[in-house]
Protein backbone atom coordinates (compact mmCIF):
# COMPACT_ATOMS: atom_id res chain seq x y z
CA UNK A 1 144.48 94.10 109.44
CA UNK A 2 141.04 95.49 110.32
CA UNK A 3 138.67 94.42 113.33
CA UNK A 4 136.65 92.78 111.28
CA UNK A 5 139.61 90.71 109.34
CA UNK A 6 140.81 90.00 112.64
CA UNK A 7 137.08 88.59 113.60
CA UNK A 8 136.48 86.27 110.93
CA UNK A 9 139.74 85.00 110.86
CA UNK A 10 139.41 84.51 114.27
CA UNK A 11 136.32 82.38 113.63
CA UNK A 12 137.13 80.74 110.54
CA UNK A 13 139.29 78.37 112.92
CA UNK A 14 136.62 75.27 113.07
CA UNK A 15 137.37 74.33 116.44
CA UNK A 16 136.81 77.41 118.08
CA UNK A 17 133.79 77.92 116.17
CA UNK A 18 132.41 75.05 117.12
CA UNK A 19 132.84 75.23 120.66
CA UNK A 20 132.15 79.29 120.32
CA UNK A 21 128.53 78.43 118.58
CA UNK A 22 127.25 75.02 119.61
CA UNK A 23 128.68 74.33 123.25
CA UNK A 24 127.26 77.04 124.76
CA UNK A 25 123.84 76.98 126.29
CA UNK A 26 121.88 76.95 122.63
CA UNK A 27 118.05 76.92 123.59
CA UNK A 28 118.40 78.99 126.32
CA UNK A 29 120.55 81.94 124.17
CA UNK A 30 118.00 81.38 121.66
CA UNK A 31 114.98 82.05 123.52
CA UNK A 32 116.95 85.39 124.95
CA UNK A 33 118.00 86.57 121.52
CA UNK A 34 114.18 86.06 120.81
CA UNK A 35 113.23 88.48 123.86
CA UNK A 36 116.62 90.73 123.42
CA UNK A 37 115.75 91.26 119.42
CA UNK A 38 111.82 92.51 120.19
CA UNK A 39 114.01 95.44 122.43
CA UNK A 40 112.61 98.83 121.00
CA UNK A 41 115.52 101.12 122.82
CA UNK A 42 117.53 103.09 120.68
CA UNK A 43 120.90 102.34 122.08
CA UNK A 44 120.04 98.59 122.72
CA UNK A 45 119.11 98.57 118.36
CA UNK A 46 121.83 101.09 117.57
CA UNK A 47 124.61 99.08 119.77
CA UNK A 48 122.81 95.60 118.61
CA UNK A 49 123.14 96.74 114.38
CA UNK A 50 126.21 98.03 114.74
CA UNK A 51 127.89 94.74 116.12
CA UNK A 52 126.08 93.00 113.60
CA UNK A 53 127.83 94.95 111.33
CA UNK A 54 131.05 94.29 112.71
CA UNK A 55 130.39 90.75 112.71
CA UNK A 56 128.92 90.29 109.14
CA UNK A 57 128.60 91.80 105.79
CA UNK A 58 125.24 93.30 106.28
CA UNK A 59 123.93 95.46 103.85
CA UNK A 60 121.20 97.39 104.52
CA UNK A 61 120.91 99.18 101.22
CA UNK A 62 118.12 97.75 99.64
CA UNK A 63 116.33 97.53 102.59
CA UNK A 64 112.89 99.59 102.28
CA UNK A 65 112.60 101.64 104.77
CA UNK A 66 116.23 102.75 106.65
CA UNK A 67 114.63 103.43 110.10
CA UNK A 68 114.18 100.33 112.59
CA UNK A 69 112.37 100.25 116.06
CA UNK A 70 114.67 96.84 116.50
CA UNK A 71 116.99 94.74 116.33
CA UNK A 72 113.73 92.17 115.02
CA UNK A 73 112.66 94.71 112.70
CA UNK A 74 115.95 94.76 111.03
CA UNK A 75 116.20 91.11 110.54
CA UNK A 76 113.17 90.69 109.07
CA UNK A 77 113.04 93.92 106.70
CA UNK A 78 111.34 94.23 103.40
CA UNK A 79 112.90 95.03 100.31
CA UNK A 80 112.37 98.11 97.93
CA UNK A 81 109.80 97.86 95.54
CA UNK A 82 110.57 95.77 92.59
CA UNK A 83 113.87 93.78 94.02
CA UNK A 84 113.94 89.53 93.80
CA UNK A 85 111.09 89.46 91.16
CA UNK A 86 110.39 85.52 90.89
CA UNK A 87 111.41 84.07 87.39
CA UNK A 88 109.11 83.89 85.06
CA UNK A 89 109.59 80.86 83.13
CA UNK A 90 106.51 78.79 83.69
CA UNK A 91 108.86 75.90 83.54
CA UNK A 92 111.15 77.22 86.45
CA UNK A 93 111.38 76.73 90.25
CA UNK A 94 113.01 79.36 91.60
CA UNK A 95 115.13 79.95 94.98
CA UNK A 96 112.32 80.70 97.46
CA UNK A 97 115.12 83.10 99.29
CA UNK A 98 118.57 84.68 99.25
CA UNK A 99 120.88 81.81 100.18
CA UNK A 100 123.99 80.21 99.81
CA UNK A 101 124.07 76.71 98.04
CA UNK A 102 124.58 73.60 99.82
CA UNK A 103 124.61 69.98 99.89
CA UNK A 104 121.97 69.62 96.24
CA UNK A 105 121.18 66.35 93.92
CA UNK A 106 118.78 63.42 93.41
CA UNK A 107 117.04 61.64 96.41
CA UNK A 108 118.32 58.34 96.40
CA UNK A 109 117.48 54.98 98.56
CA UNK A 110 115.27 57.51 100.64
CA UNK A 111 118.51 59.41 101.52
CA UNK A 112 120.01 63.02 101.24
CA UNK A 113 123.18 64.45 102.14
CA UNK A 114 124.06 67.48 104.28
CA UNK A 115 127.91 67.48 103.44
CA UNK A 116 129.86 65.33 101.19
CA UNK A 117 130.06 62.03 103.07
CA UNK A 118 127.35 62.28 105.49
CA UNK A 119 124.00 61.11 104.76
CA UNK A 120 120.29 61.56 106.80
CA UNK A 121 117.27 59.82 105.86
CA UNK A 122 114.40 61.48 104.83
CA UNK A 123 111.86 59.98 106.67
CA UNK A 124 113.99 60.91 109.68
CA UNK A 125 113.57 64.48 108.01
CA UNK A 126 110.05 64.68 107.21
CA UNK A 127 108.49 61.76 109.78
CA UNK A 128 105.85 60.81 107.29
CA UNK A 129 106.61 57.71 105.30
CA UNK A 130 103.45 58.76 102.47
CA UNK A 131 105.43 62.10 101.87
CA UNK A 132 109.09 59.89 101.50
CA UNK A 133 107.24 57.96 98.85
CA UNK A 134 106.21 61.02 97.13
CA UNK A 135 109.92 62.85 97.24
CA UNK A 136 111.50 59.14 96.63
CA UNK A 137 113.00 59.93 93.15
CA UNK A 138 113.24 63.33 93.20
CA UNK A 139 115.74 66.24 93.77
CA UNK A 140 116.75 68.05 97.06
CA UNK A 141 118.89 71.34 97.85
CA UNK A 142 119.93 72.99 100.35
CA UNK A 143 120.05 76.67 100.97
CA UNK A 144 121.47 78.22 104.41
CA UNK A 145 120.80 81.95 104.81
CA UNK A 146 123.55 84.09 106.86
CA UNK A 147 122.32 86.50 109.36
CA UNK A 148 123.34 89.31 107.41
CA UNK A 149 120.65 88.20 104.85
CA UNK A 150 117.20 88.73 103.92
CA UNK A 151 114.83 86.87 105.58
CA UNK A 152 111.67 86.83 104.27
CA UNK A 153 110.98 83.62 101.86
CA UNK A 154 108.75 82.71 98.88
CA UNK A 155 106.76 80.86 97.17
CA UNK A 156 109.16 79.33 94.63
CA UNK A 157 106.62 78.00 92.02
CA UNK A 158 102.45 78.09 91.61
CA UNK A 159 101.56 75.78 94.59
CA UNK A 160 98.76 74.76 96.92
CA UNK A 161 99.93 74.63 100.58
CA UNK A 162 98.08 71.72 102.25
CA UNK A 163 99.39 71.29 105.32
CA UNK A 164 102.37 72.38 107.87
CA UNK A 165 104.29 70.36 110.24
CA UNK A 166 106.40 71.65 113.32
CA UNK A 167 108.80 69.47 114.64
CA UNK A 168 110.60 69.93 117.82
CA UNK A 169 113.69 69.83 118.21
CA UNK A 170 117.20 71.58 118.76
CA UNK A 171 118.81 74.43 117.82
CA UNK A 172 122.48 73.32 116.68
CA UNK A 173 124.57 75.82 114.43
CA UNK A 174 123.35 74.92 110.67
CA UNK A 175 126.85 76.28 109.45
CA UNK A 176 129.50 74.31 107.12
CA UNK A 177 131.51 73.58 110.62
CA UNK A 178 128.32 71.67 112.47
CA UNK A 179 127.47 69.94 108.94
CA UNK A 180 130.64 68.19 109.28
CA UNK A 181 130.73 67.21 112.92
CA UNK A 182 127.15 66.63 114.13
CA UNK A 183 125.75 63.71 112.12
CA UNK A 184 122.03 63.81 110.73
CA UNK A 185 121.55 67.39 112.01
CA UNK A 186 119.05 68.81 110.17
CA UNK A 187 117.02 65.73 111.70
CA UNK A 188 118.04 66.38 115.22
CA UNK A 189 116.75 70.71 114.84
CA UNK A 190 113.47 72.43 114.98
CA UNK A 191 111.53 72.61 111.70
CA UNK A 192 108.67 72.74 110.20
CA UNK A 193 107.32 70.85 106.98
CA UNK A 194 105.19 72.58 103.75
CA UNK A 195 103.45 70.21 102.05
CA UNK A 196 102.69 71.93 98.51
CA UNK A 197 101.48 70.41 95.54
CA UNK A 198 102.33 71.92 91.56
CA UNK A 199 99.68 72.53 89.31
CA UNK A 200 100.46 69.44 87.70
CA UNK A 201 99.92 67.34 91.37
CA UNK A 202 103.80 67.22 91.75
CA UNK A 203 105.02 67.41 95.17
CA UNK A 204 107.02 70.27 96.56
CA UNK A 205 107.89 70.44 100.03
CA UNK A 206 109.55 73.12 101.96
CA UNK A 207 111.19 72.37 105.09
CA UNK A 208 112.66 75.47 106.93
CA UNK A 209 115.06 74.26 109.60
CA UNK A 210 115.71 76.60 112.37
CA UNK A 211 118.83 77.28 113.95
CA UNK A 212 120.66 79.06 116.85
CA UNK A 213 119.67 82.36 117.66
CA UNK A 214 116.20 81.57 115.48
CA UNK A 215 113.84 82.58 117.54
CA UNK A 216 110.91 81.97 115.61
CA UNK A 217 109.38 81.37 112.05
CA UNK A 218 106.94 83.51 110.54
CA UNK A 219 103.94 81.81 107.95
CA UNK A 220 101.87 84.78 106.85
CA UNK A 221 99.59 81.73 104.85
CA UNK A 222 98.68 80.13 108.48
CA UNK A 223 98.70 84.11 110.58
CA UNK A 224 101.25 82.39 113.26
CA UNK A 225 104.15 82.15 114.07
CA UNK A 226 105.83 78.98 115.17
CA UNK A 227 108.65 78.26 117.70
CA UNK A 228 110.29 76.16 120.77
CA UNK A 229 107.12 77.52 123.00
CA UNK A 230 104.13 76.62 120.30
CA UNK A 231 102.23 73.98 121.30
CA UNK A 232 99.05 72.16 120.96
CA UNK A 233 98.68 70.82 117.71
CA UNK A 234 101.87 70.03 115.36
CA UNK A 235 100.06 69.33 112.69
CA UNK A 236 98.22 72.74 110.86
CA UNK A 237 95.70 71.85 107.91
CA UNK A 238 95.77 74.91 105.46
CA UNK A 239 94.19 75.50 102.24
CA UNK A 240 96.50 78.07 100.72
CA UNK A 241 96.82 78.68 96.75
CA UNK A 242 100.01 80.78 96.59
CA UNK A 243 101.58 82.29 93.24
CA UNK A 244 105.52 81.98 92.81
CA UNK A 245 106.97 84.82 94.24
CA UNK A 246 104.23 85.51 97.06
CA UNK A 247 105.95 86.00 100.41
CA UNK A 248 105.59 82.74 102.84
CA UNK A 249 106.80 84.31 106.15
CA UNK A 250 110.16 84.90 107.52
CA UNK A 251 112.75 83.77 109.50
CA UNK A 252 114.02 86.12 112.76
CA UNK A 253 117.60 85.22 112.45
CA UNK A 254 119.66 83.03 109.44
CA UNK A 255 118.91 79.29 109.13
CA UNK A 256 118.85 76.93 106.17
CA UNK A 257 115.87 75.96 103.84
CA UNK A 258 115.38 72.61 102.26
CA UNK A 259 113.45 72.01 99.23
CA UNK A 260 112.31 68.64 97.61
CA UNK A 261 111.41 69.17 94.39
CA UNK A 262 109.71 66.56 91.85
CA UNK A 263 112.46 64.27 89.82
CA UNK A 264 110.88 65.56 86.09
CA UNK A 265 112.37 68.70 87.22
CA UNK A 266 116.32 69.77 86.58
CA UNK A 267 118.65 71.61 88.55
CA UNK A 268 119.77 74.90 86.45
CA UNK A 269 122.60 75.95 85.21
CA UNK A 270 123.73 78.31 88.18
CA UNK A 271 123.07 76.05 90.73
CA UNK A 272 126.55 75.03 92.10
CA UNK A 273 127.60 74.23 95.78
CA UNK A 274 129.17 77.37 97.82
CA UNK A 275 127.53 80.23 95.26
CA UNK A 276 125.08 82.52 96.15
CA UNK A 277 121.59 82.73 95.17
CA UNK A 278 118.82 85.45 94.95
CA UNK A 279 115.77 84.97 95.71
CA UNK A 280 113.62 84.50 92.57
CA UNK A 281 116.34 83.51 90.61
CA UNK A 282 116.00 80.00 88.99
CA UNK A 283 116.68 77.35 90.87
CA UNK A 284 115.72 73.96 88.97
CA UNK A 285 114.11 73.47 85.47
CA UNK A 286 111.18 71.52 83.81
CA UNK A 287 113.29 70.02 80.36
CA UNK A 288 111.34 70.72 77.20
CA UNK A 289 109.23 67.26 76.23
């Protein structure tokens, strides 16, 4: 058996998984890992990717450029030229990043699910009662990004980006493990809230939801970056038209994005719980009138 066999079977036991990535100092590592990550020494990157490697099934190939001053410039490459083109069926959403499927379906009684059996509210989500009534019969899915992924996100459909919210919080594991064992957790994390309206005056919201090890998130729309140490306001008024496919920002580690998507829309034909999607590819569907 190879290392790295031995490693994730080592891992894949739940209770040492757990313990190994949620009872552990978790703000604390993640404000390091946001200092260690910014390191621009060759053997601290070199050492740093090559674990990573160990650990994961990173693949750096279609990566852009293959030369990185960091362990931070690695996780938030770009991609070559031409790779997760958006899909361009007016009447499709599509996956705003490389992700594998979660918890997905209809909104209903104002509540979602993170696993099978365990519900959160969405106001408890969102904290805004007027953007509940606007999500209240529509569709939600979930989309967790592994650390060996691409970071960057994007605009999934034509939208105008009124306003972002950052909400404190923690920084619990965001893997299938915690979804099971740490009730209403995507509540209880840091994240932050894009209020985006369609063309048509449908709501979309994005809600990132940051995780151990995140240090920060990245909005290219607003020029900031948000994390445990912003402060001042929590509320950020934008006016930002954005085109499907534009890049949004990024996120400096793997973490999970939520998106509520209007109820006229459909959930596509690829969209199943546990697959992997690209970003770009379609994600839910506007049926034919």
């Amino acid at each position: 058996m190879t290392v790295k066999a031995l490693i994730a079977s080592f891992t894949q036991q739940e209770d040492l998984n757990f313990l190994l990535t949620n009872r552990i100092p978790r703000a604390a590592l993640t404000r390091f890992m946001g200092w260690f990550s910014k390191v621009e020494n060759p053997l601290v990157r070199d050492f740093s990717i090559a674990l990573w490697k160990l650990f994961s099934d990173l693949d750096l190939s279609e990566a852009r450029k293959t030369h990185f001053k960091s362990l931070h410039d690695c996780f938030t490459r770009e991609l070559k030229p031409g790779l997760r083109r958006a899909a361009a069926d007016p009447a499709i959403i599509a996956s705003p990043s490389d992700a594998i499927i979660g918890a997905h379906g209809r909104i209903e009684d104002g509540q979602l699910f993170q696993v099978k059996g365990a519900p959160y509210s969405l106001l408890d989500l969102l904290g805004d009662s007027a953007l509940v009534d606007q999500h209240r019969n529509g569709s939600f899915v979930t989309l967790r990004l592994t650390s060996s992924m691409y970071h960057r996100f994007h605009a999934p459909y034509d939208a105008h980006i009124e306003r972002v919210t950052l909400i404190h919080g923690d920084v619990w594991n965001v893997n299938p493990i915690a979804l099971k064992r740490v009730e209403r957790l995507f509540c209880k994390n840091e994240r932050a809230v894009l209020r985006a309206k369609l063309p048509a005056g449908e709501a979309l919201t994005l809600v990132p939801v940051a995780a151990i090890l995140v240090a920060s998130l990245r909005l290219h729309f607003l020029d900031i970056t948000l994390n445990a140490q912003s402060r001042g306001p929590v509320d950020f008024s934008c006016n930002a038209h954005v085109k499907k496919g534009d890049e949004l920002g990024w996120f400096e580690h793997g973490s999970t994005i939520i998106v509520l998507a209007p109820g006229n829309f459909e959930f596509c034909d690829n969209v199943a719980e546990g697959t992997r999607i690209k970003c770009g590819e379609p994600l839910l569907r506007k049926p034919a009138i």
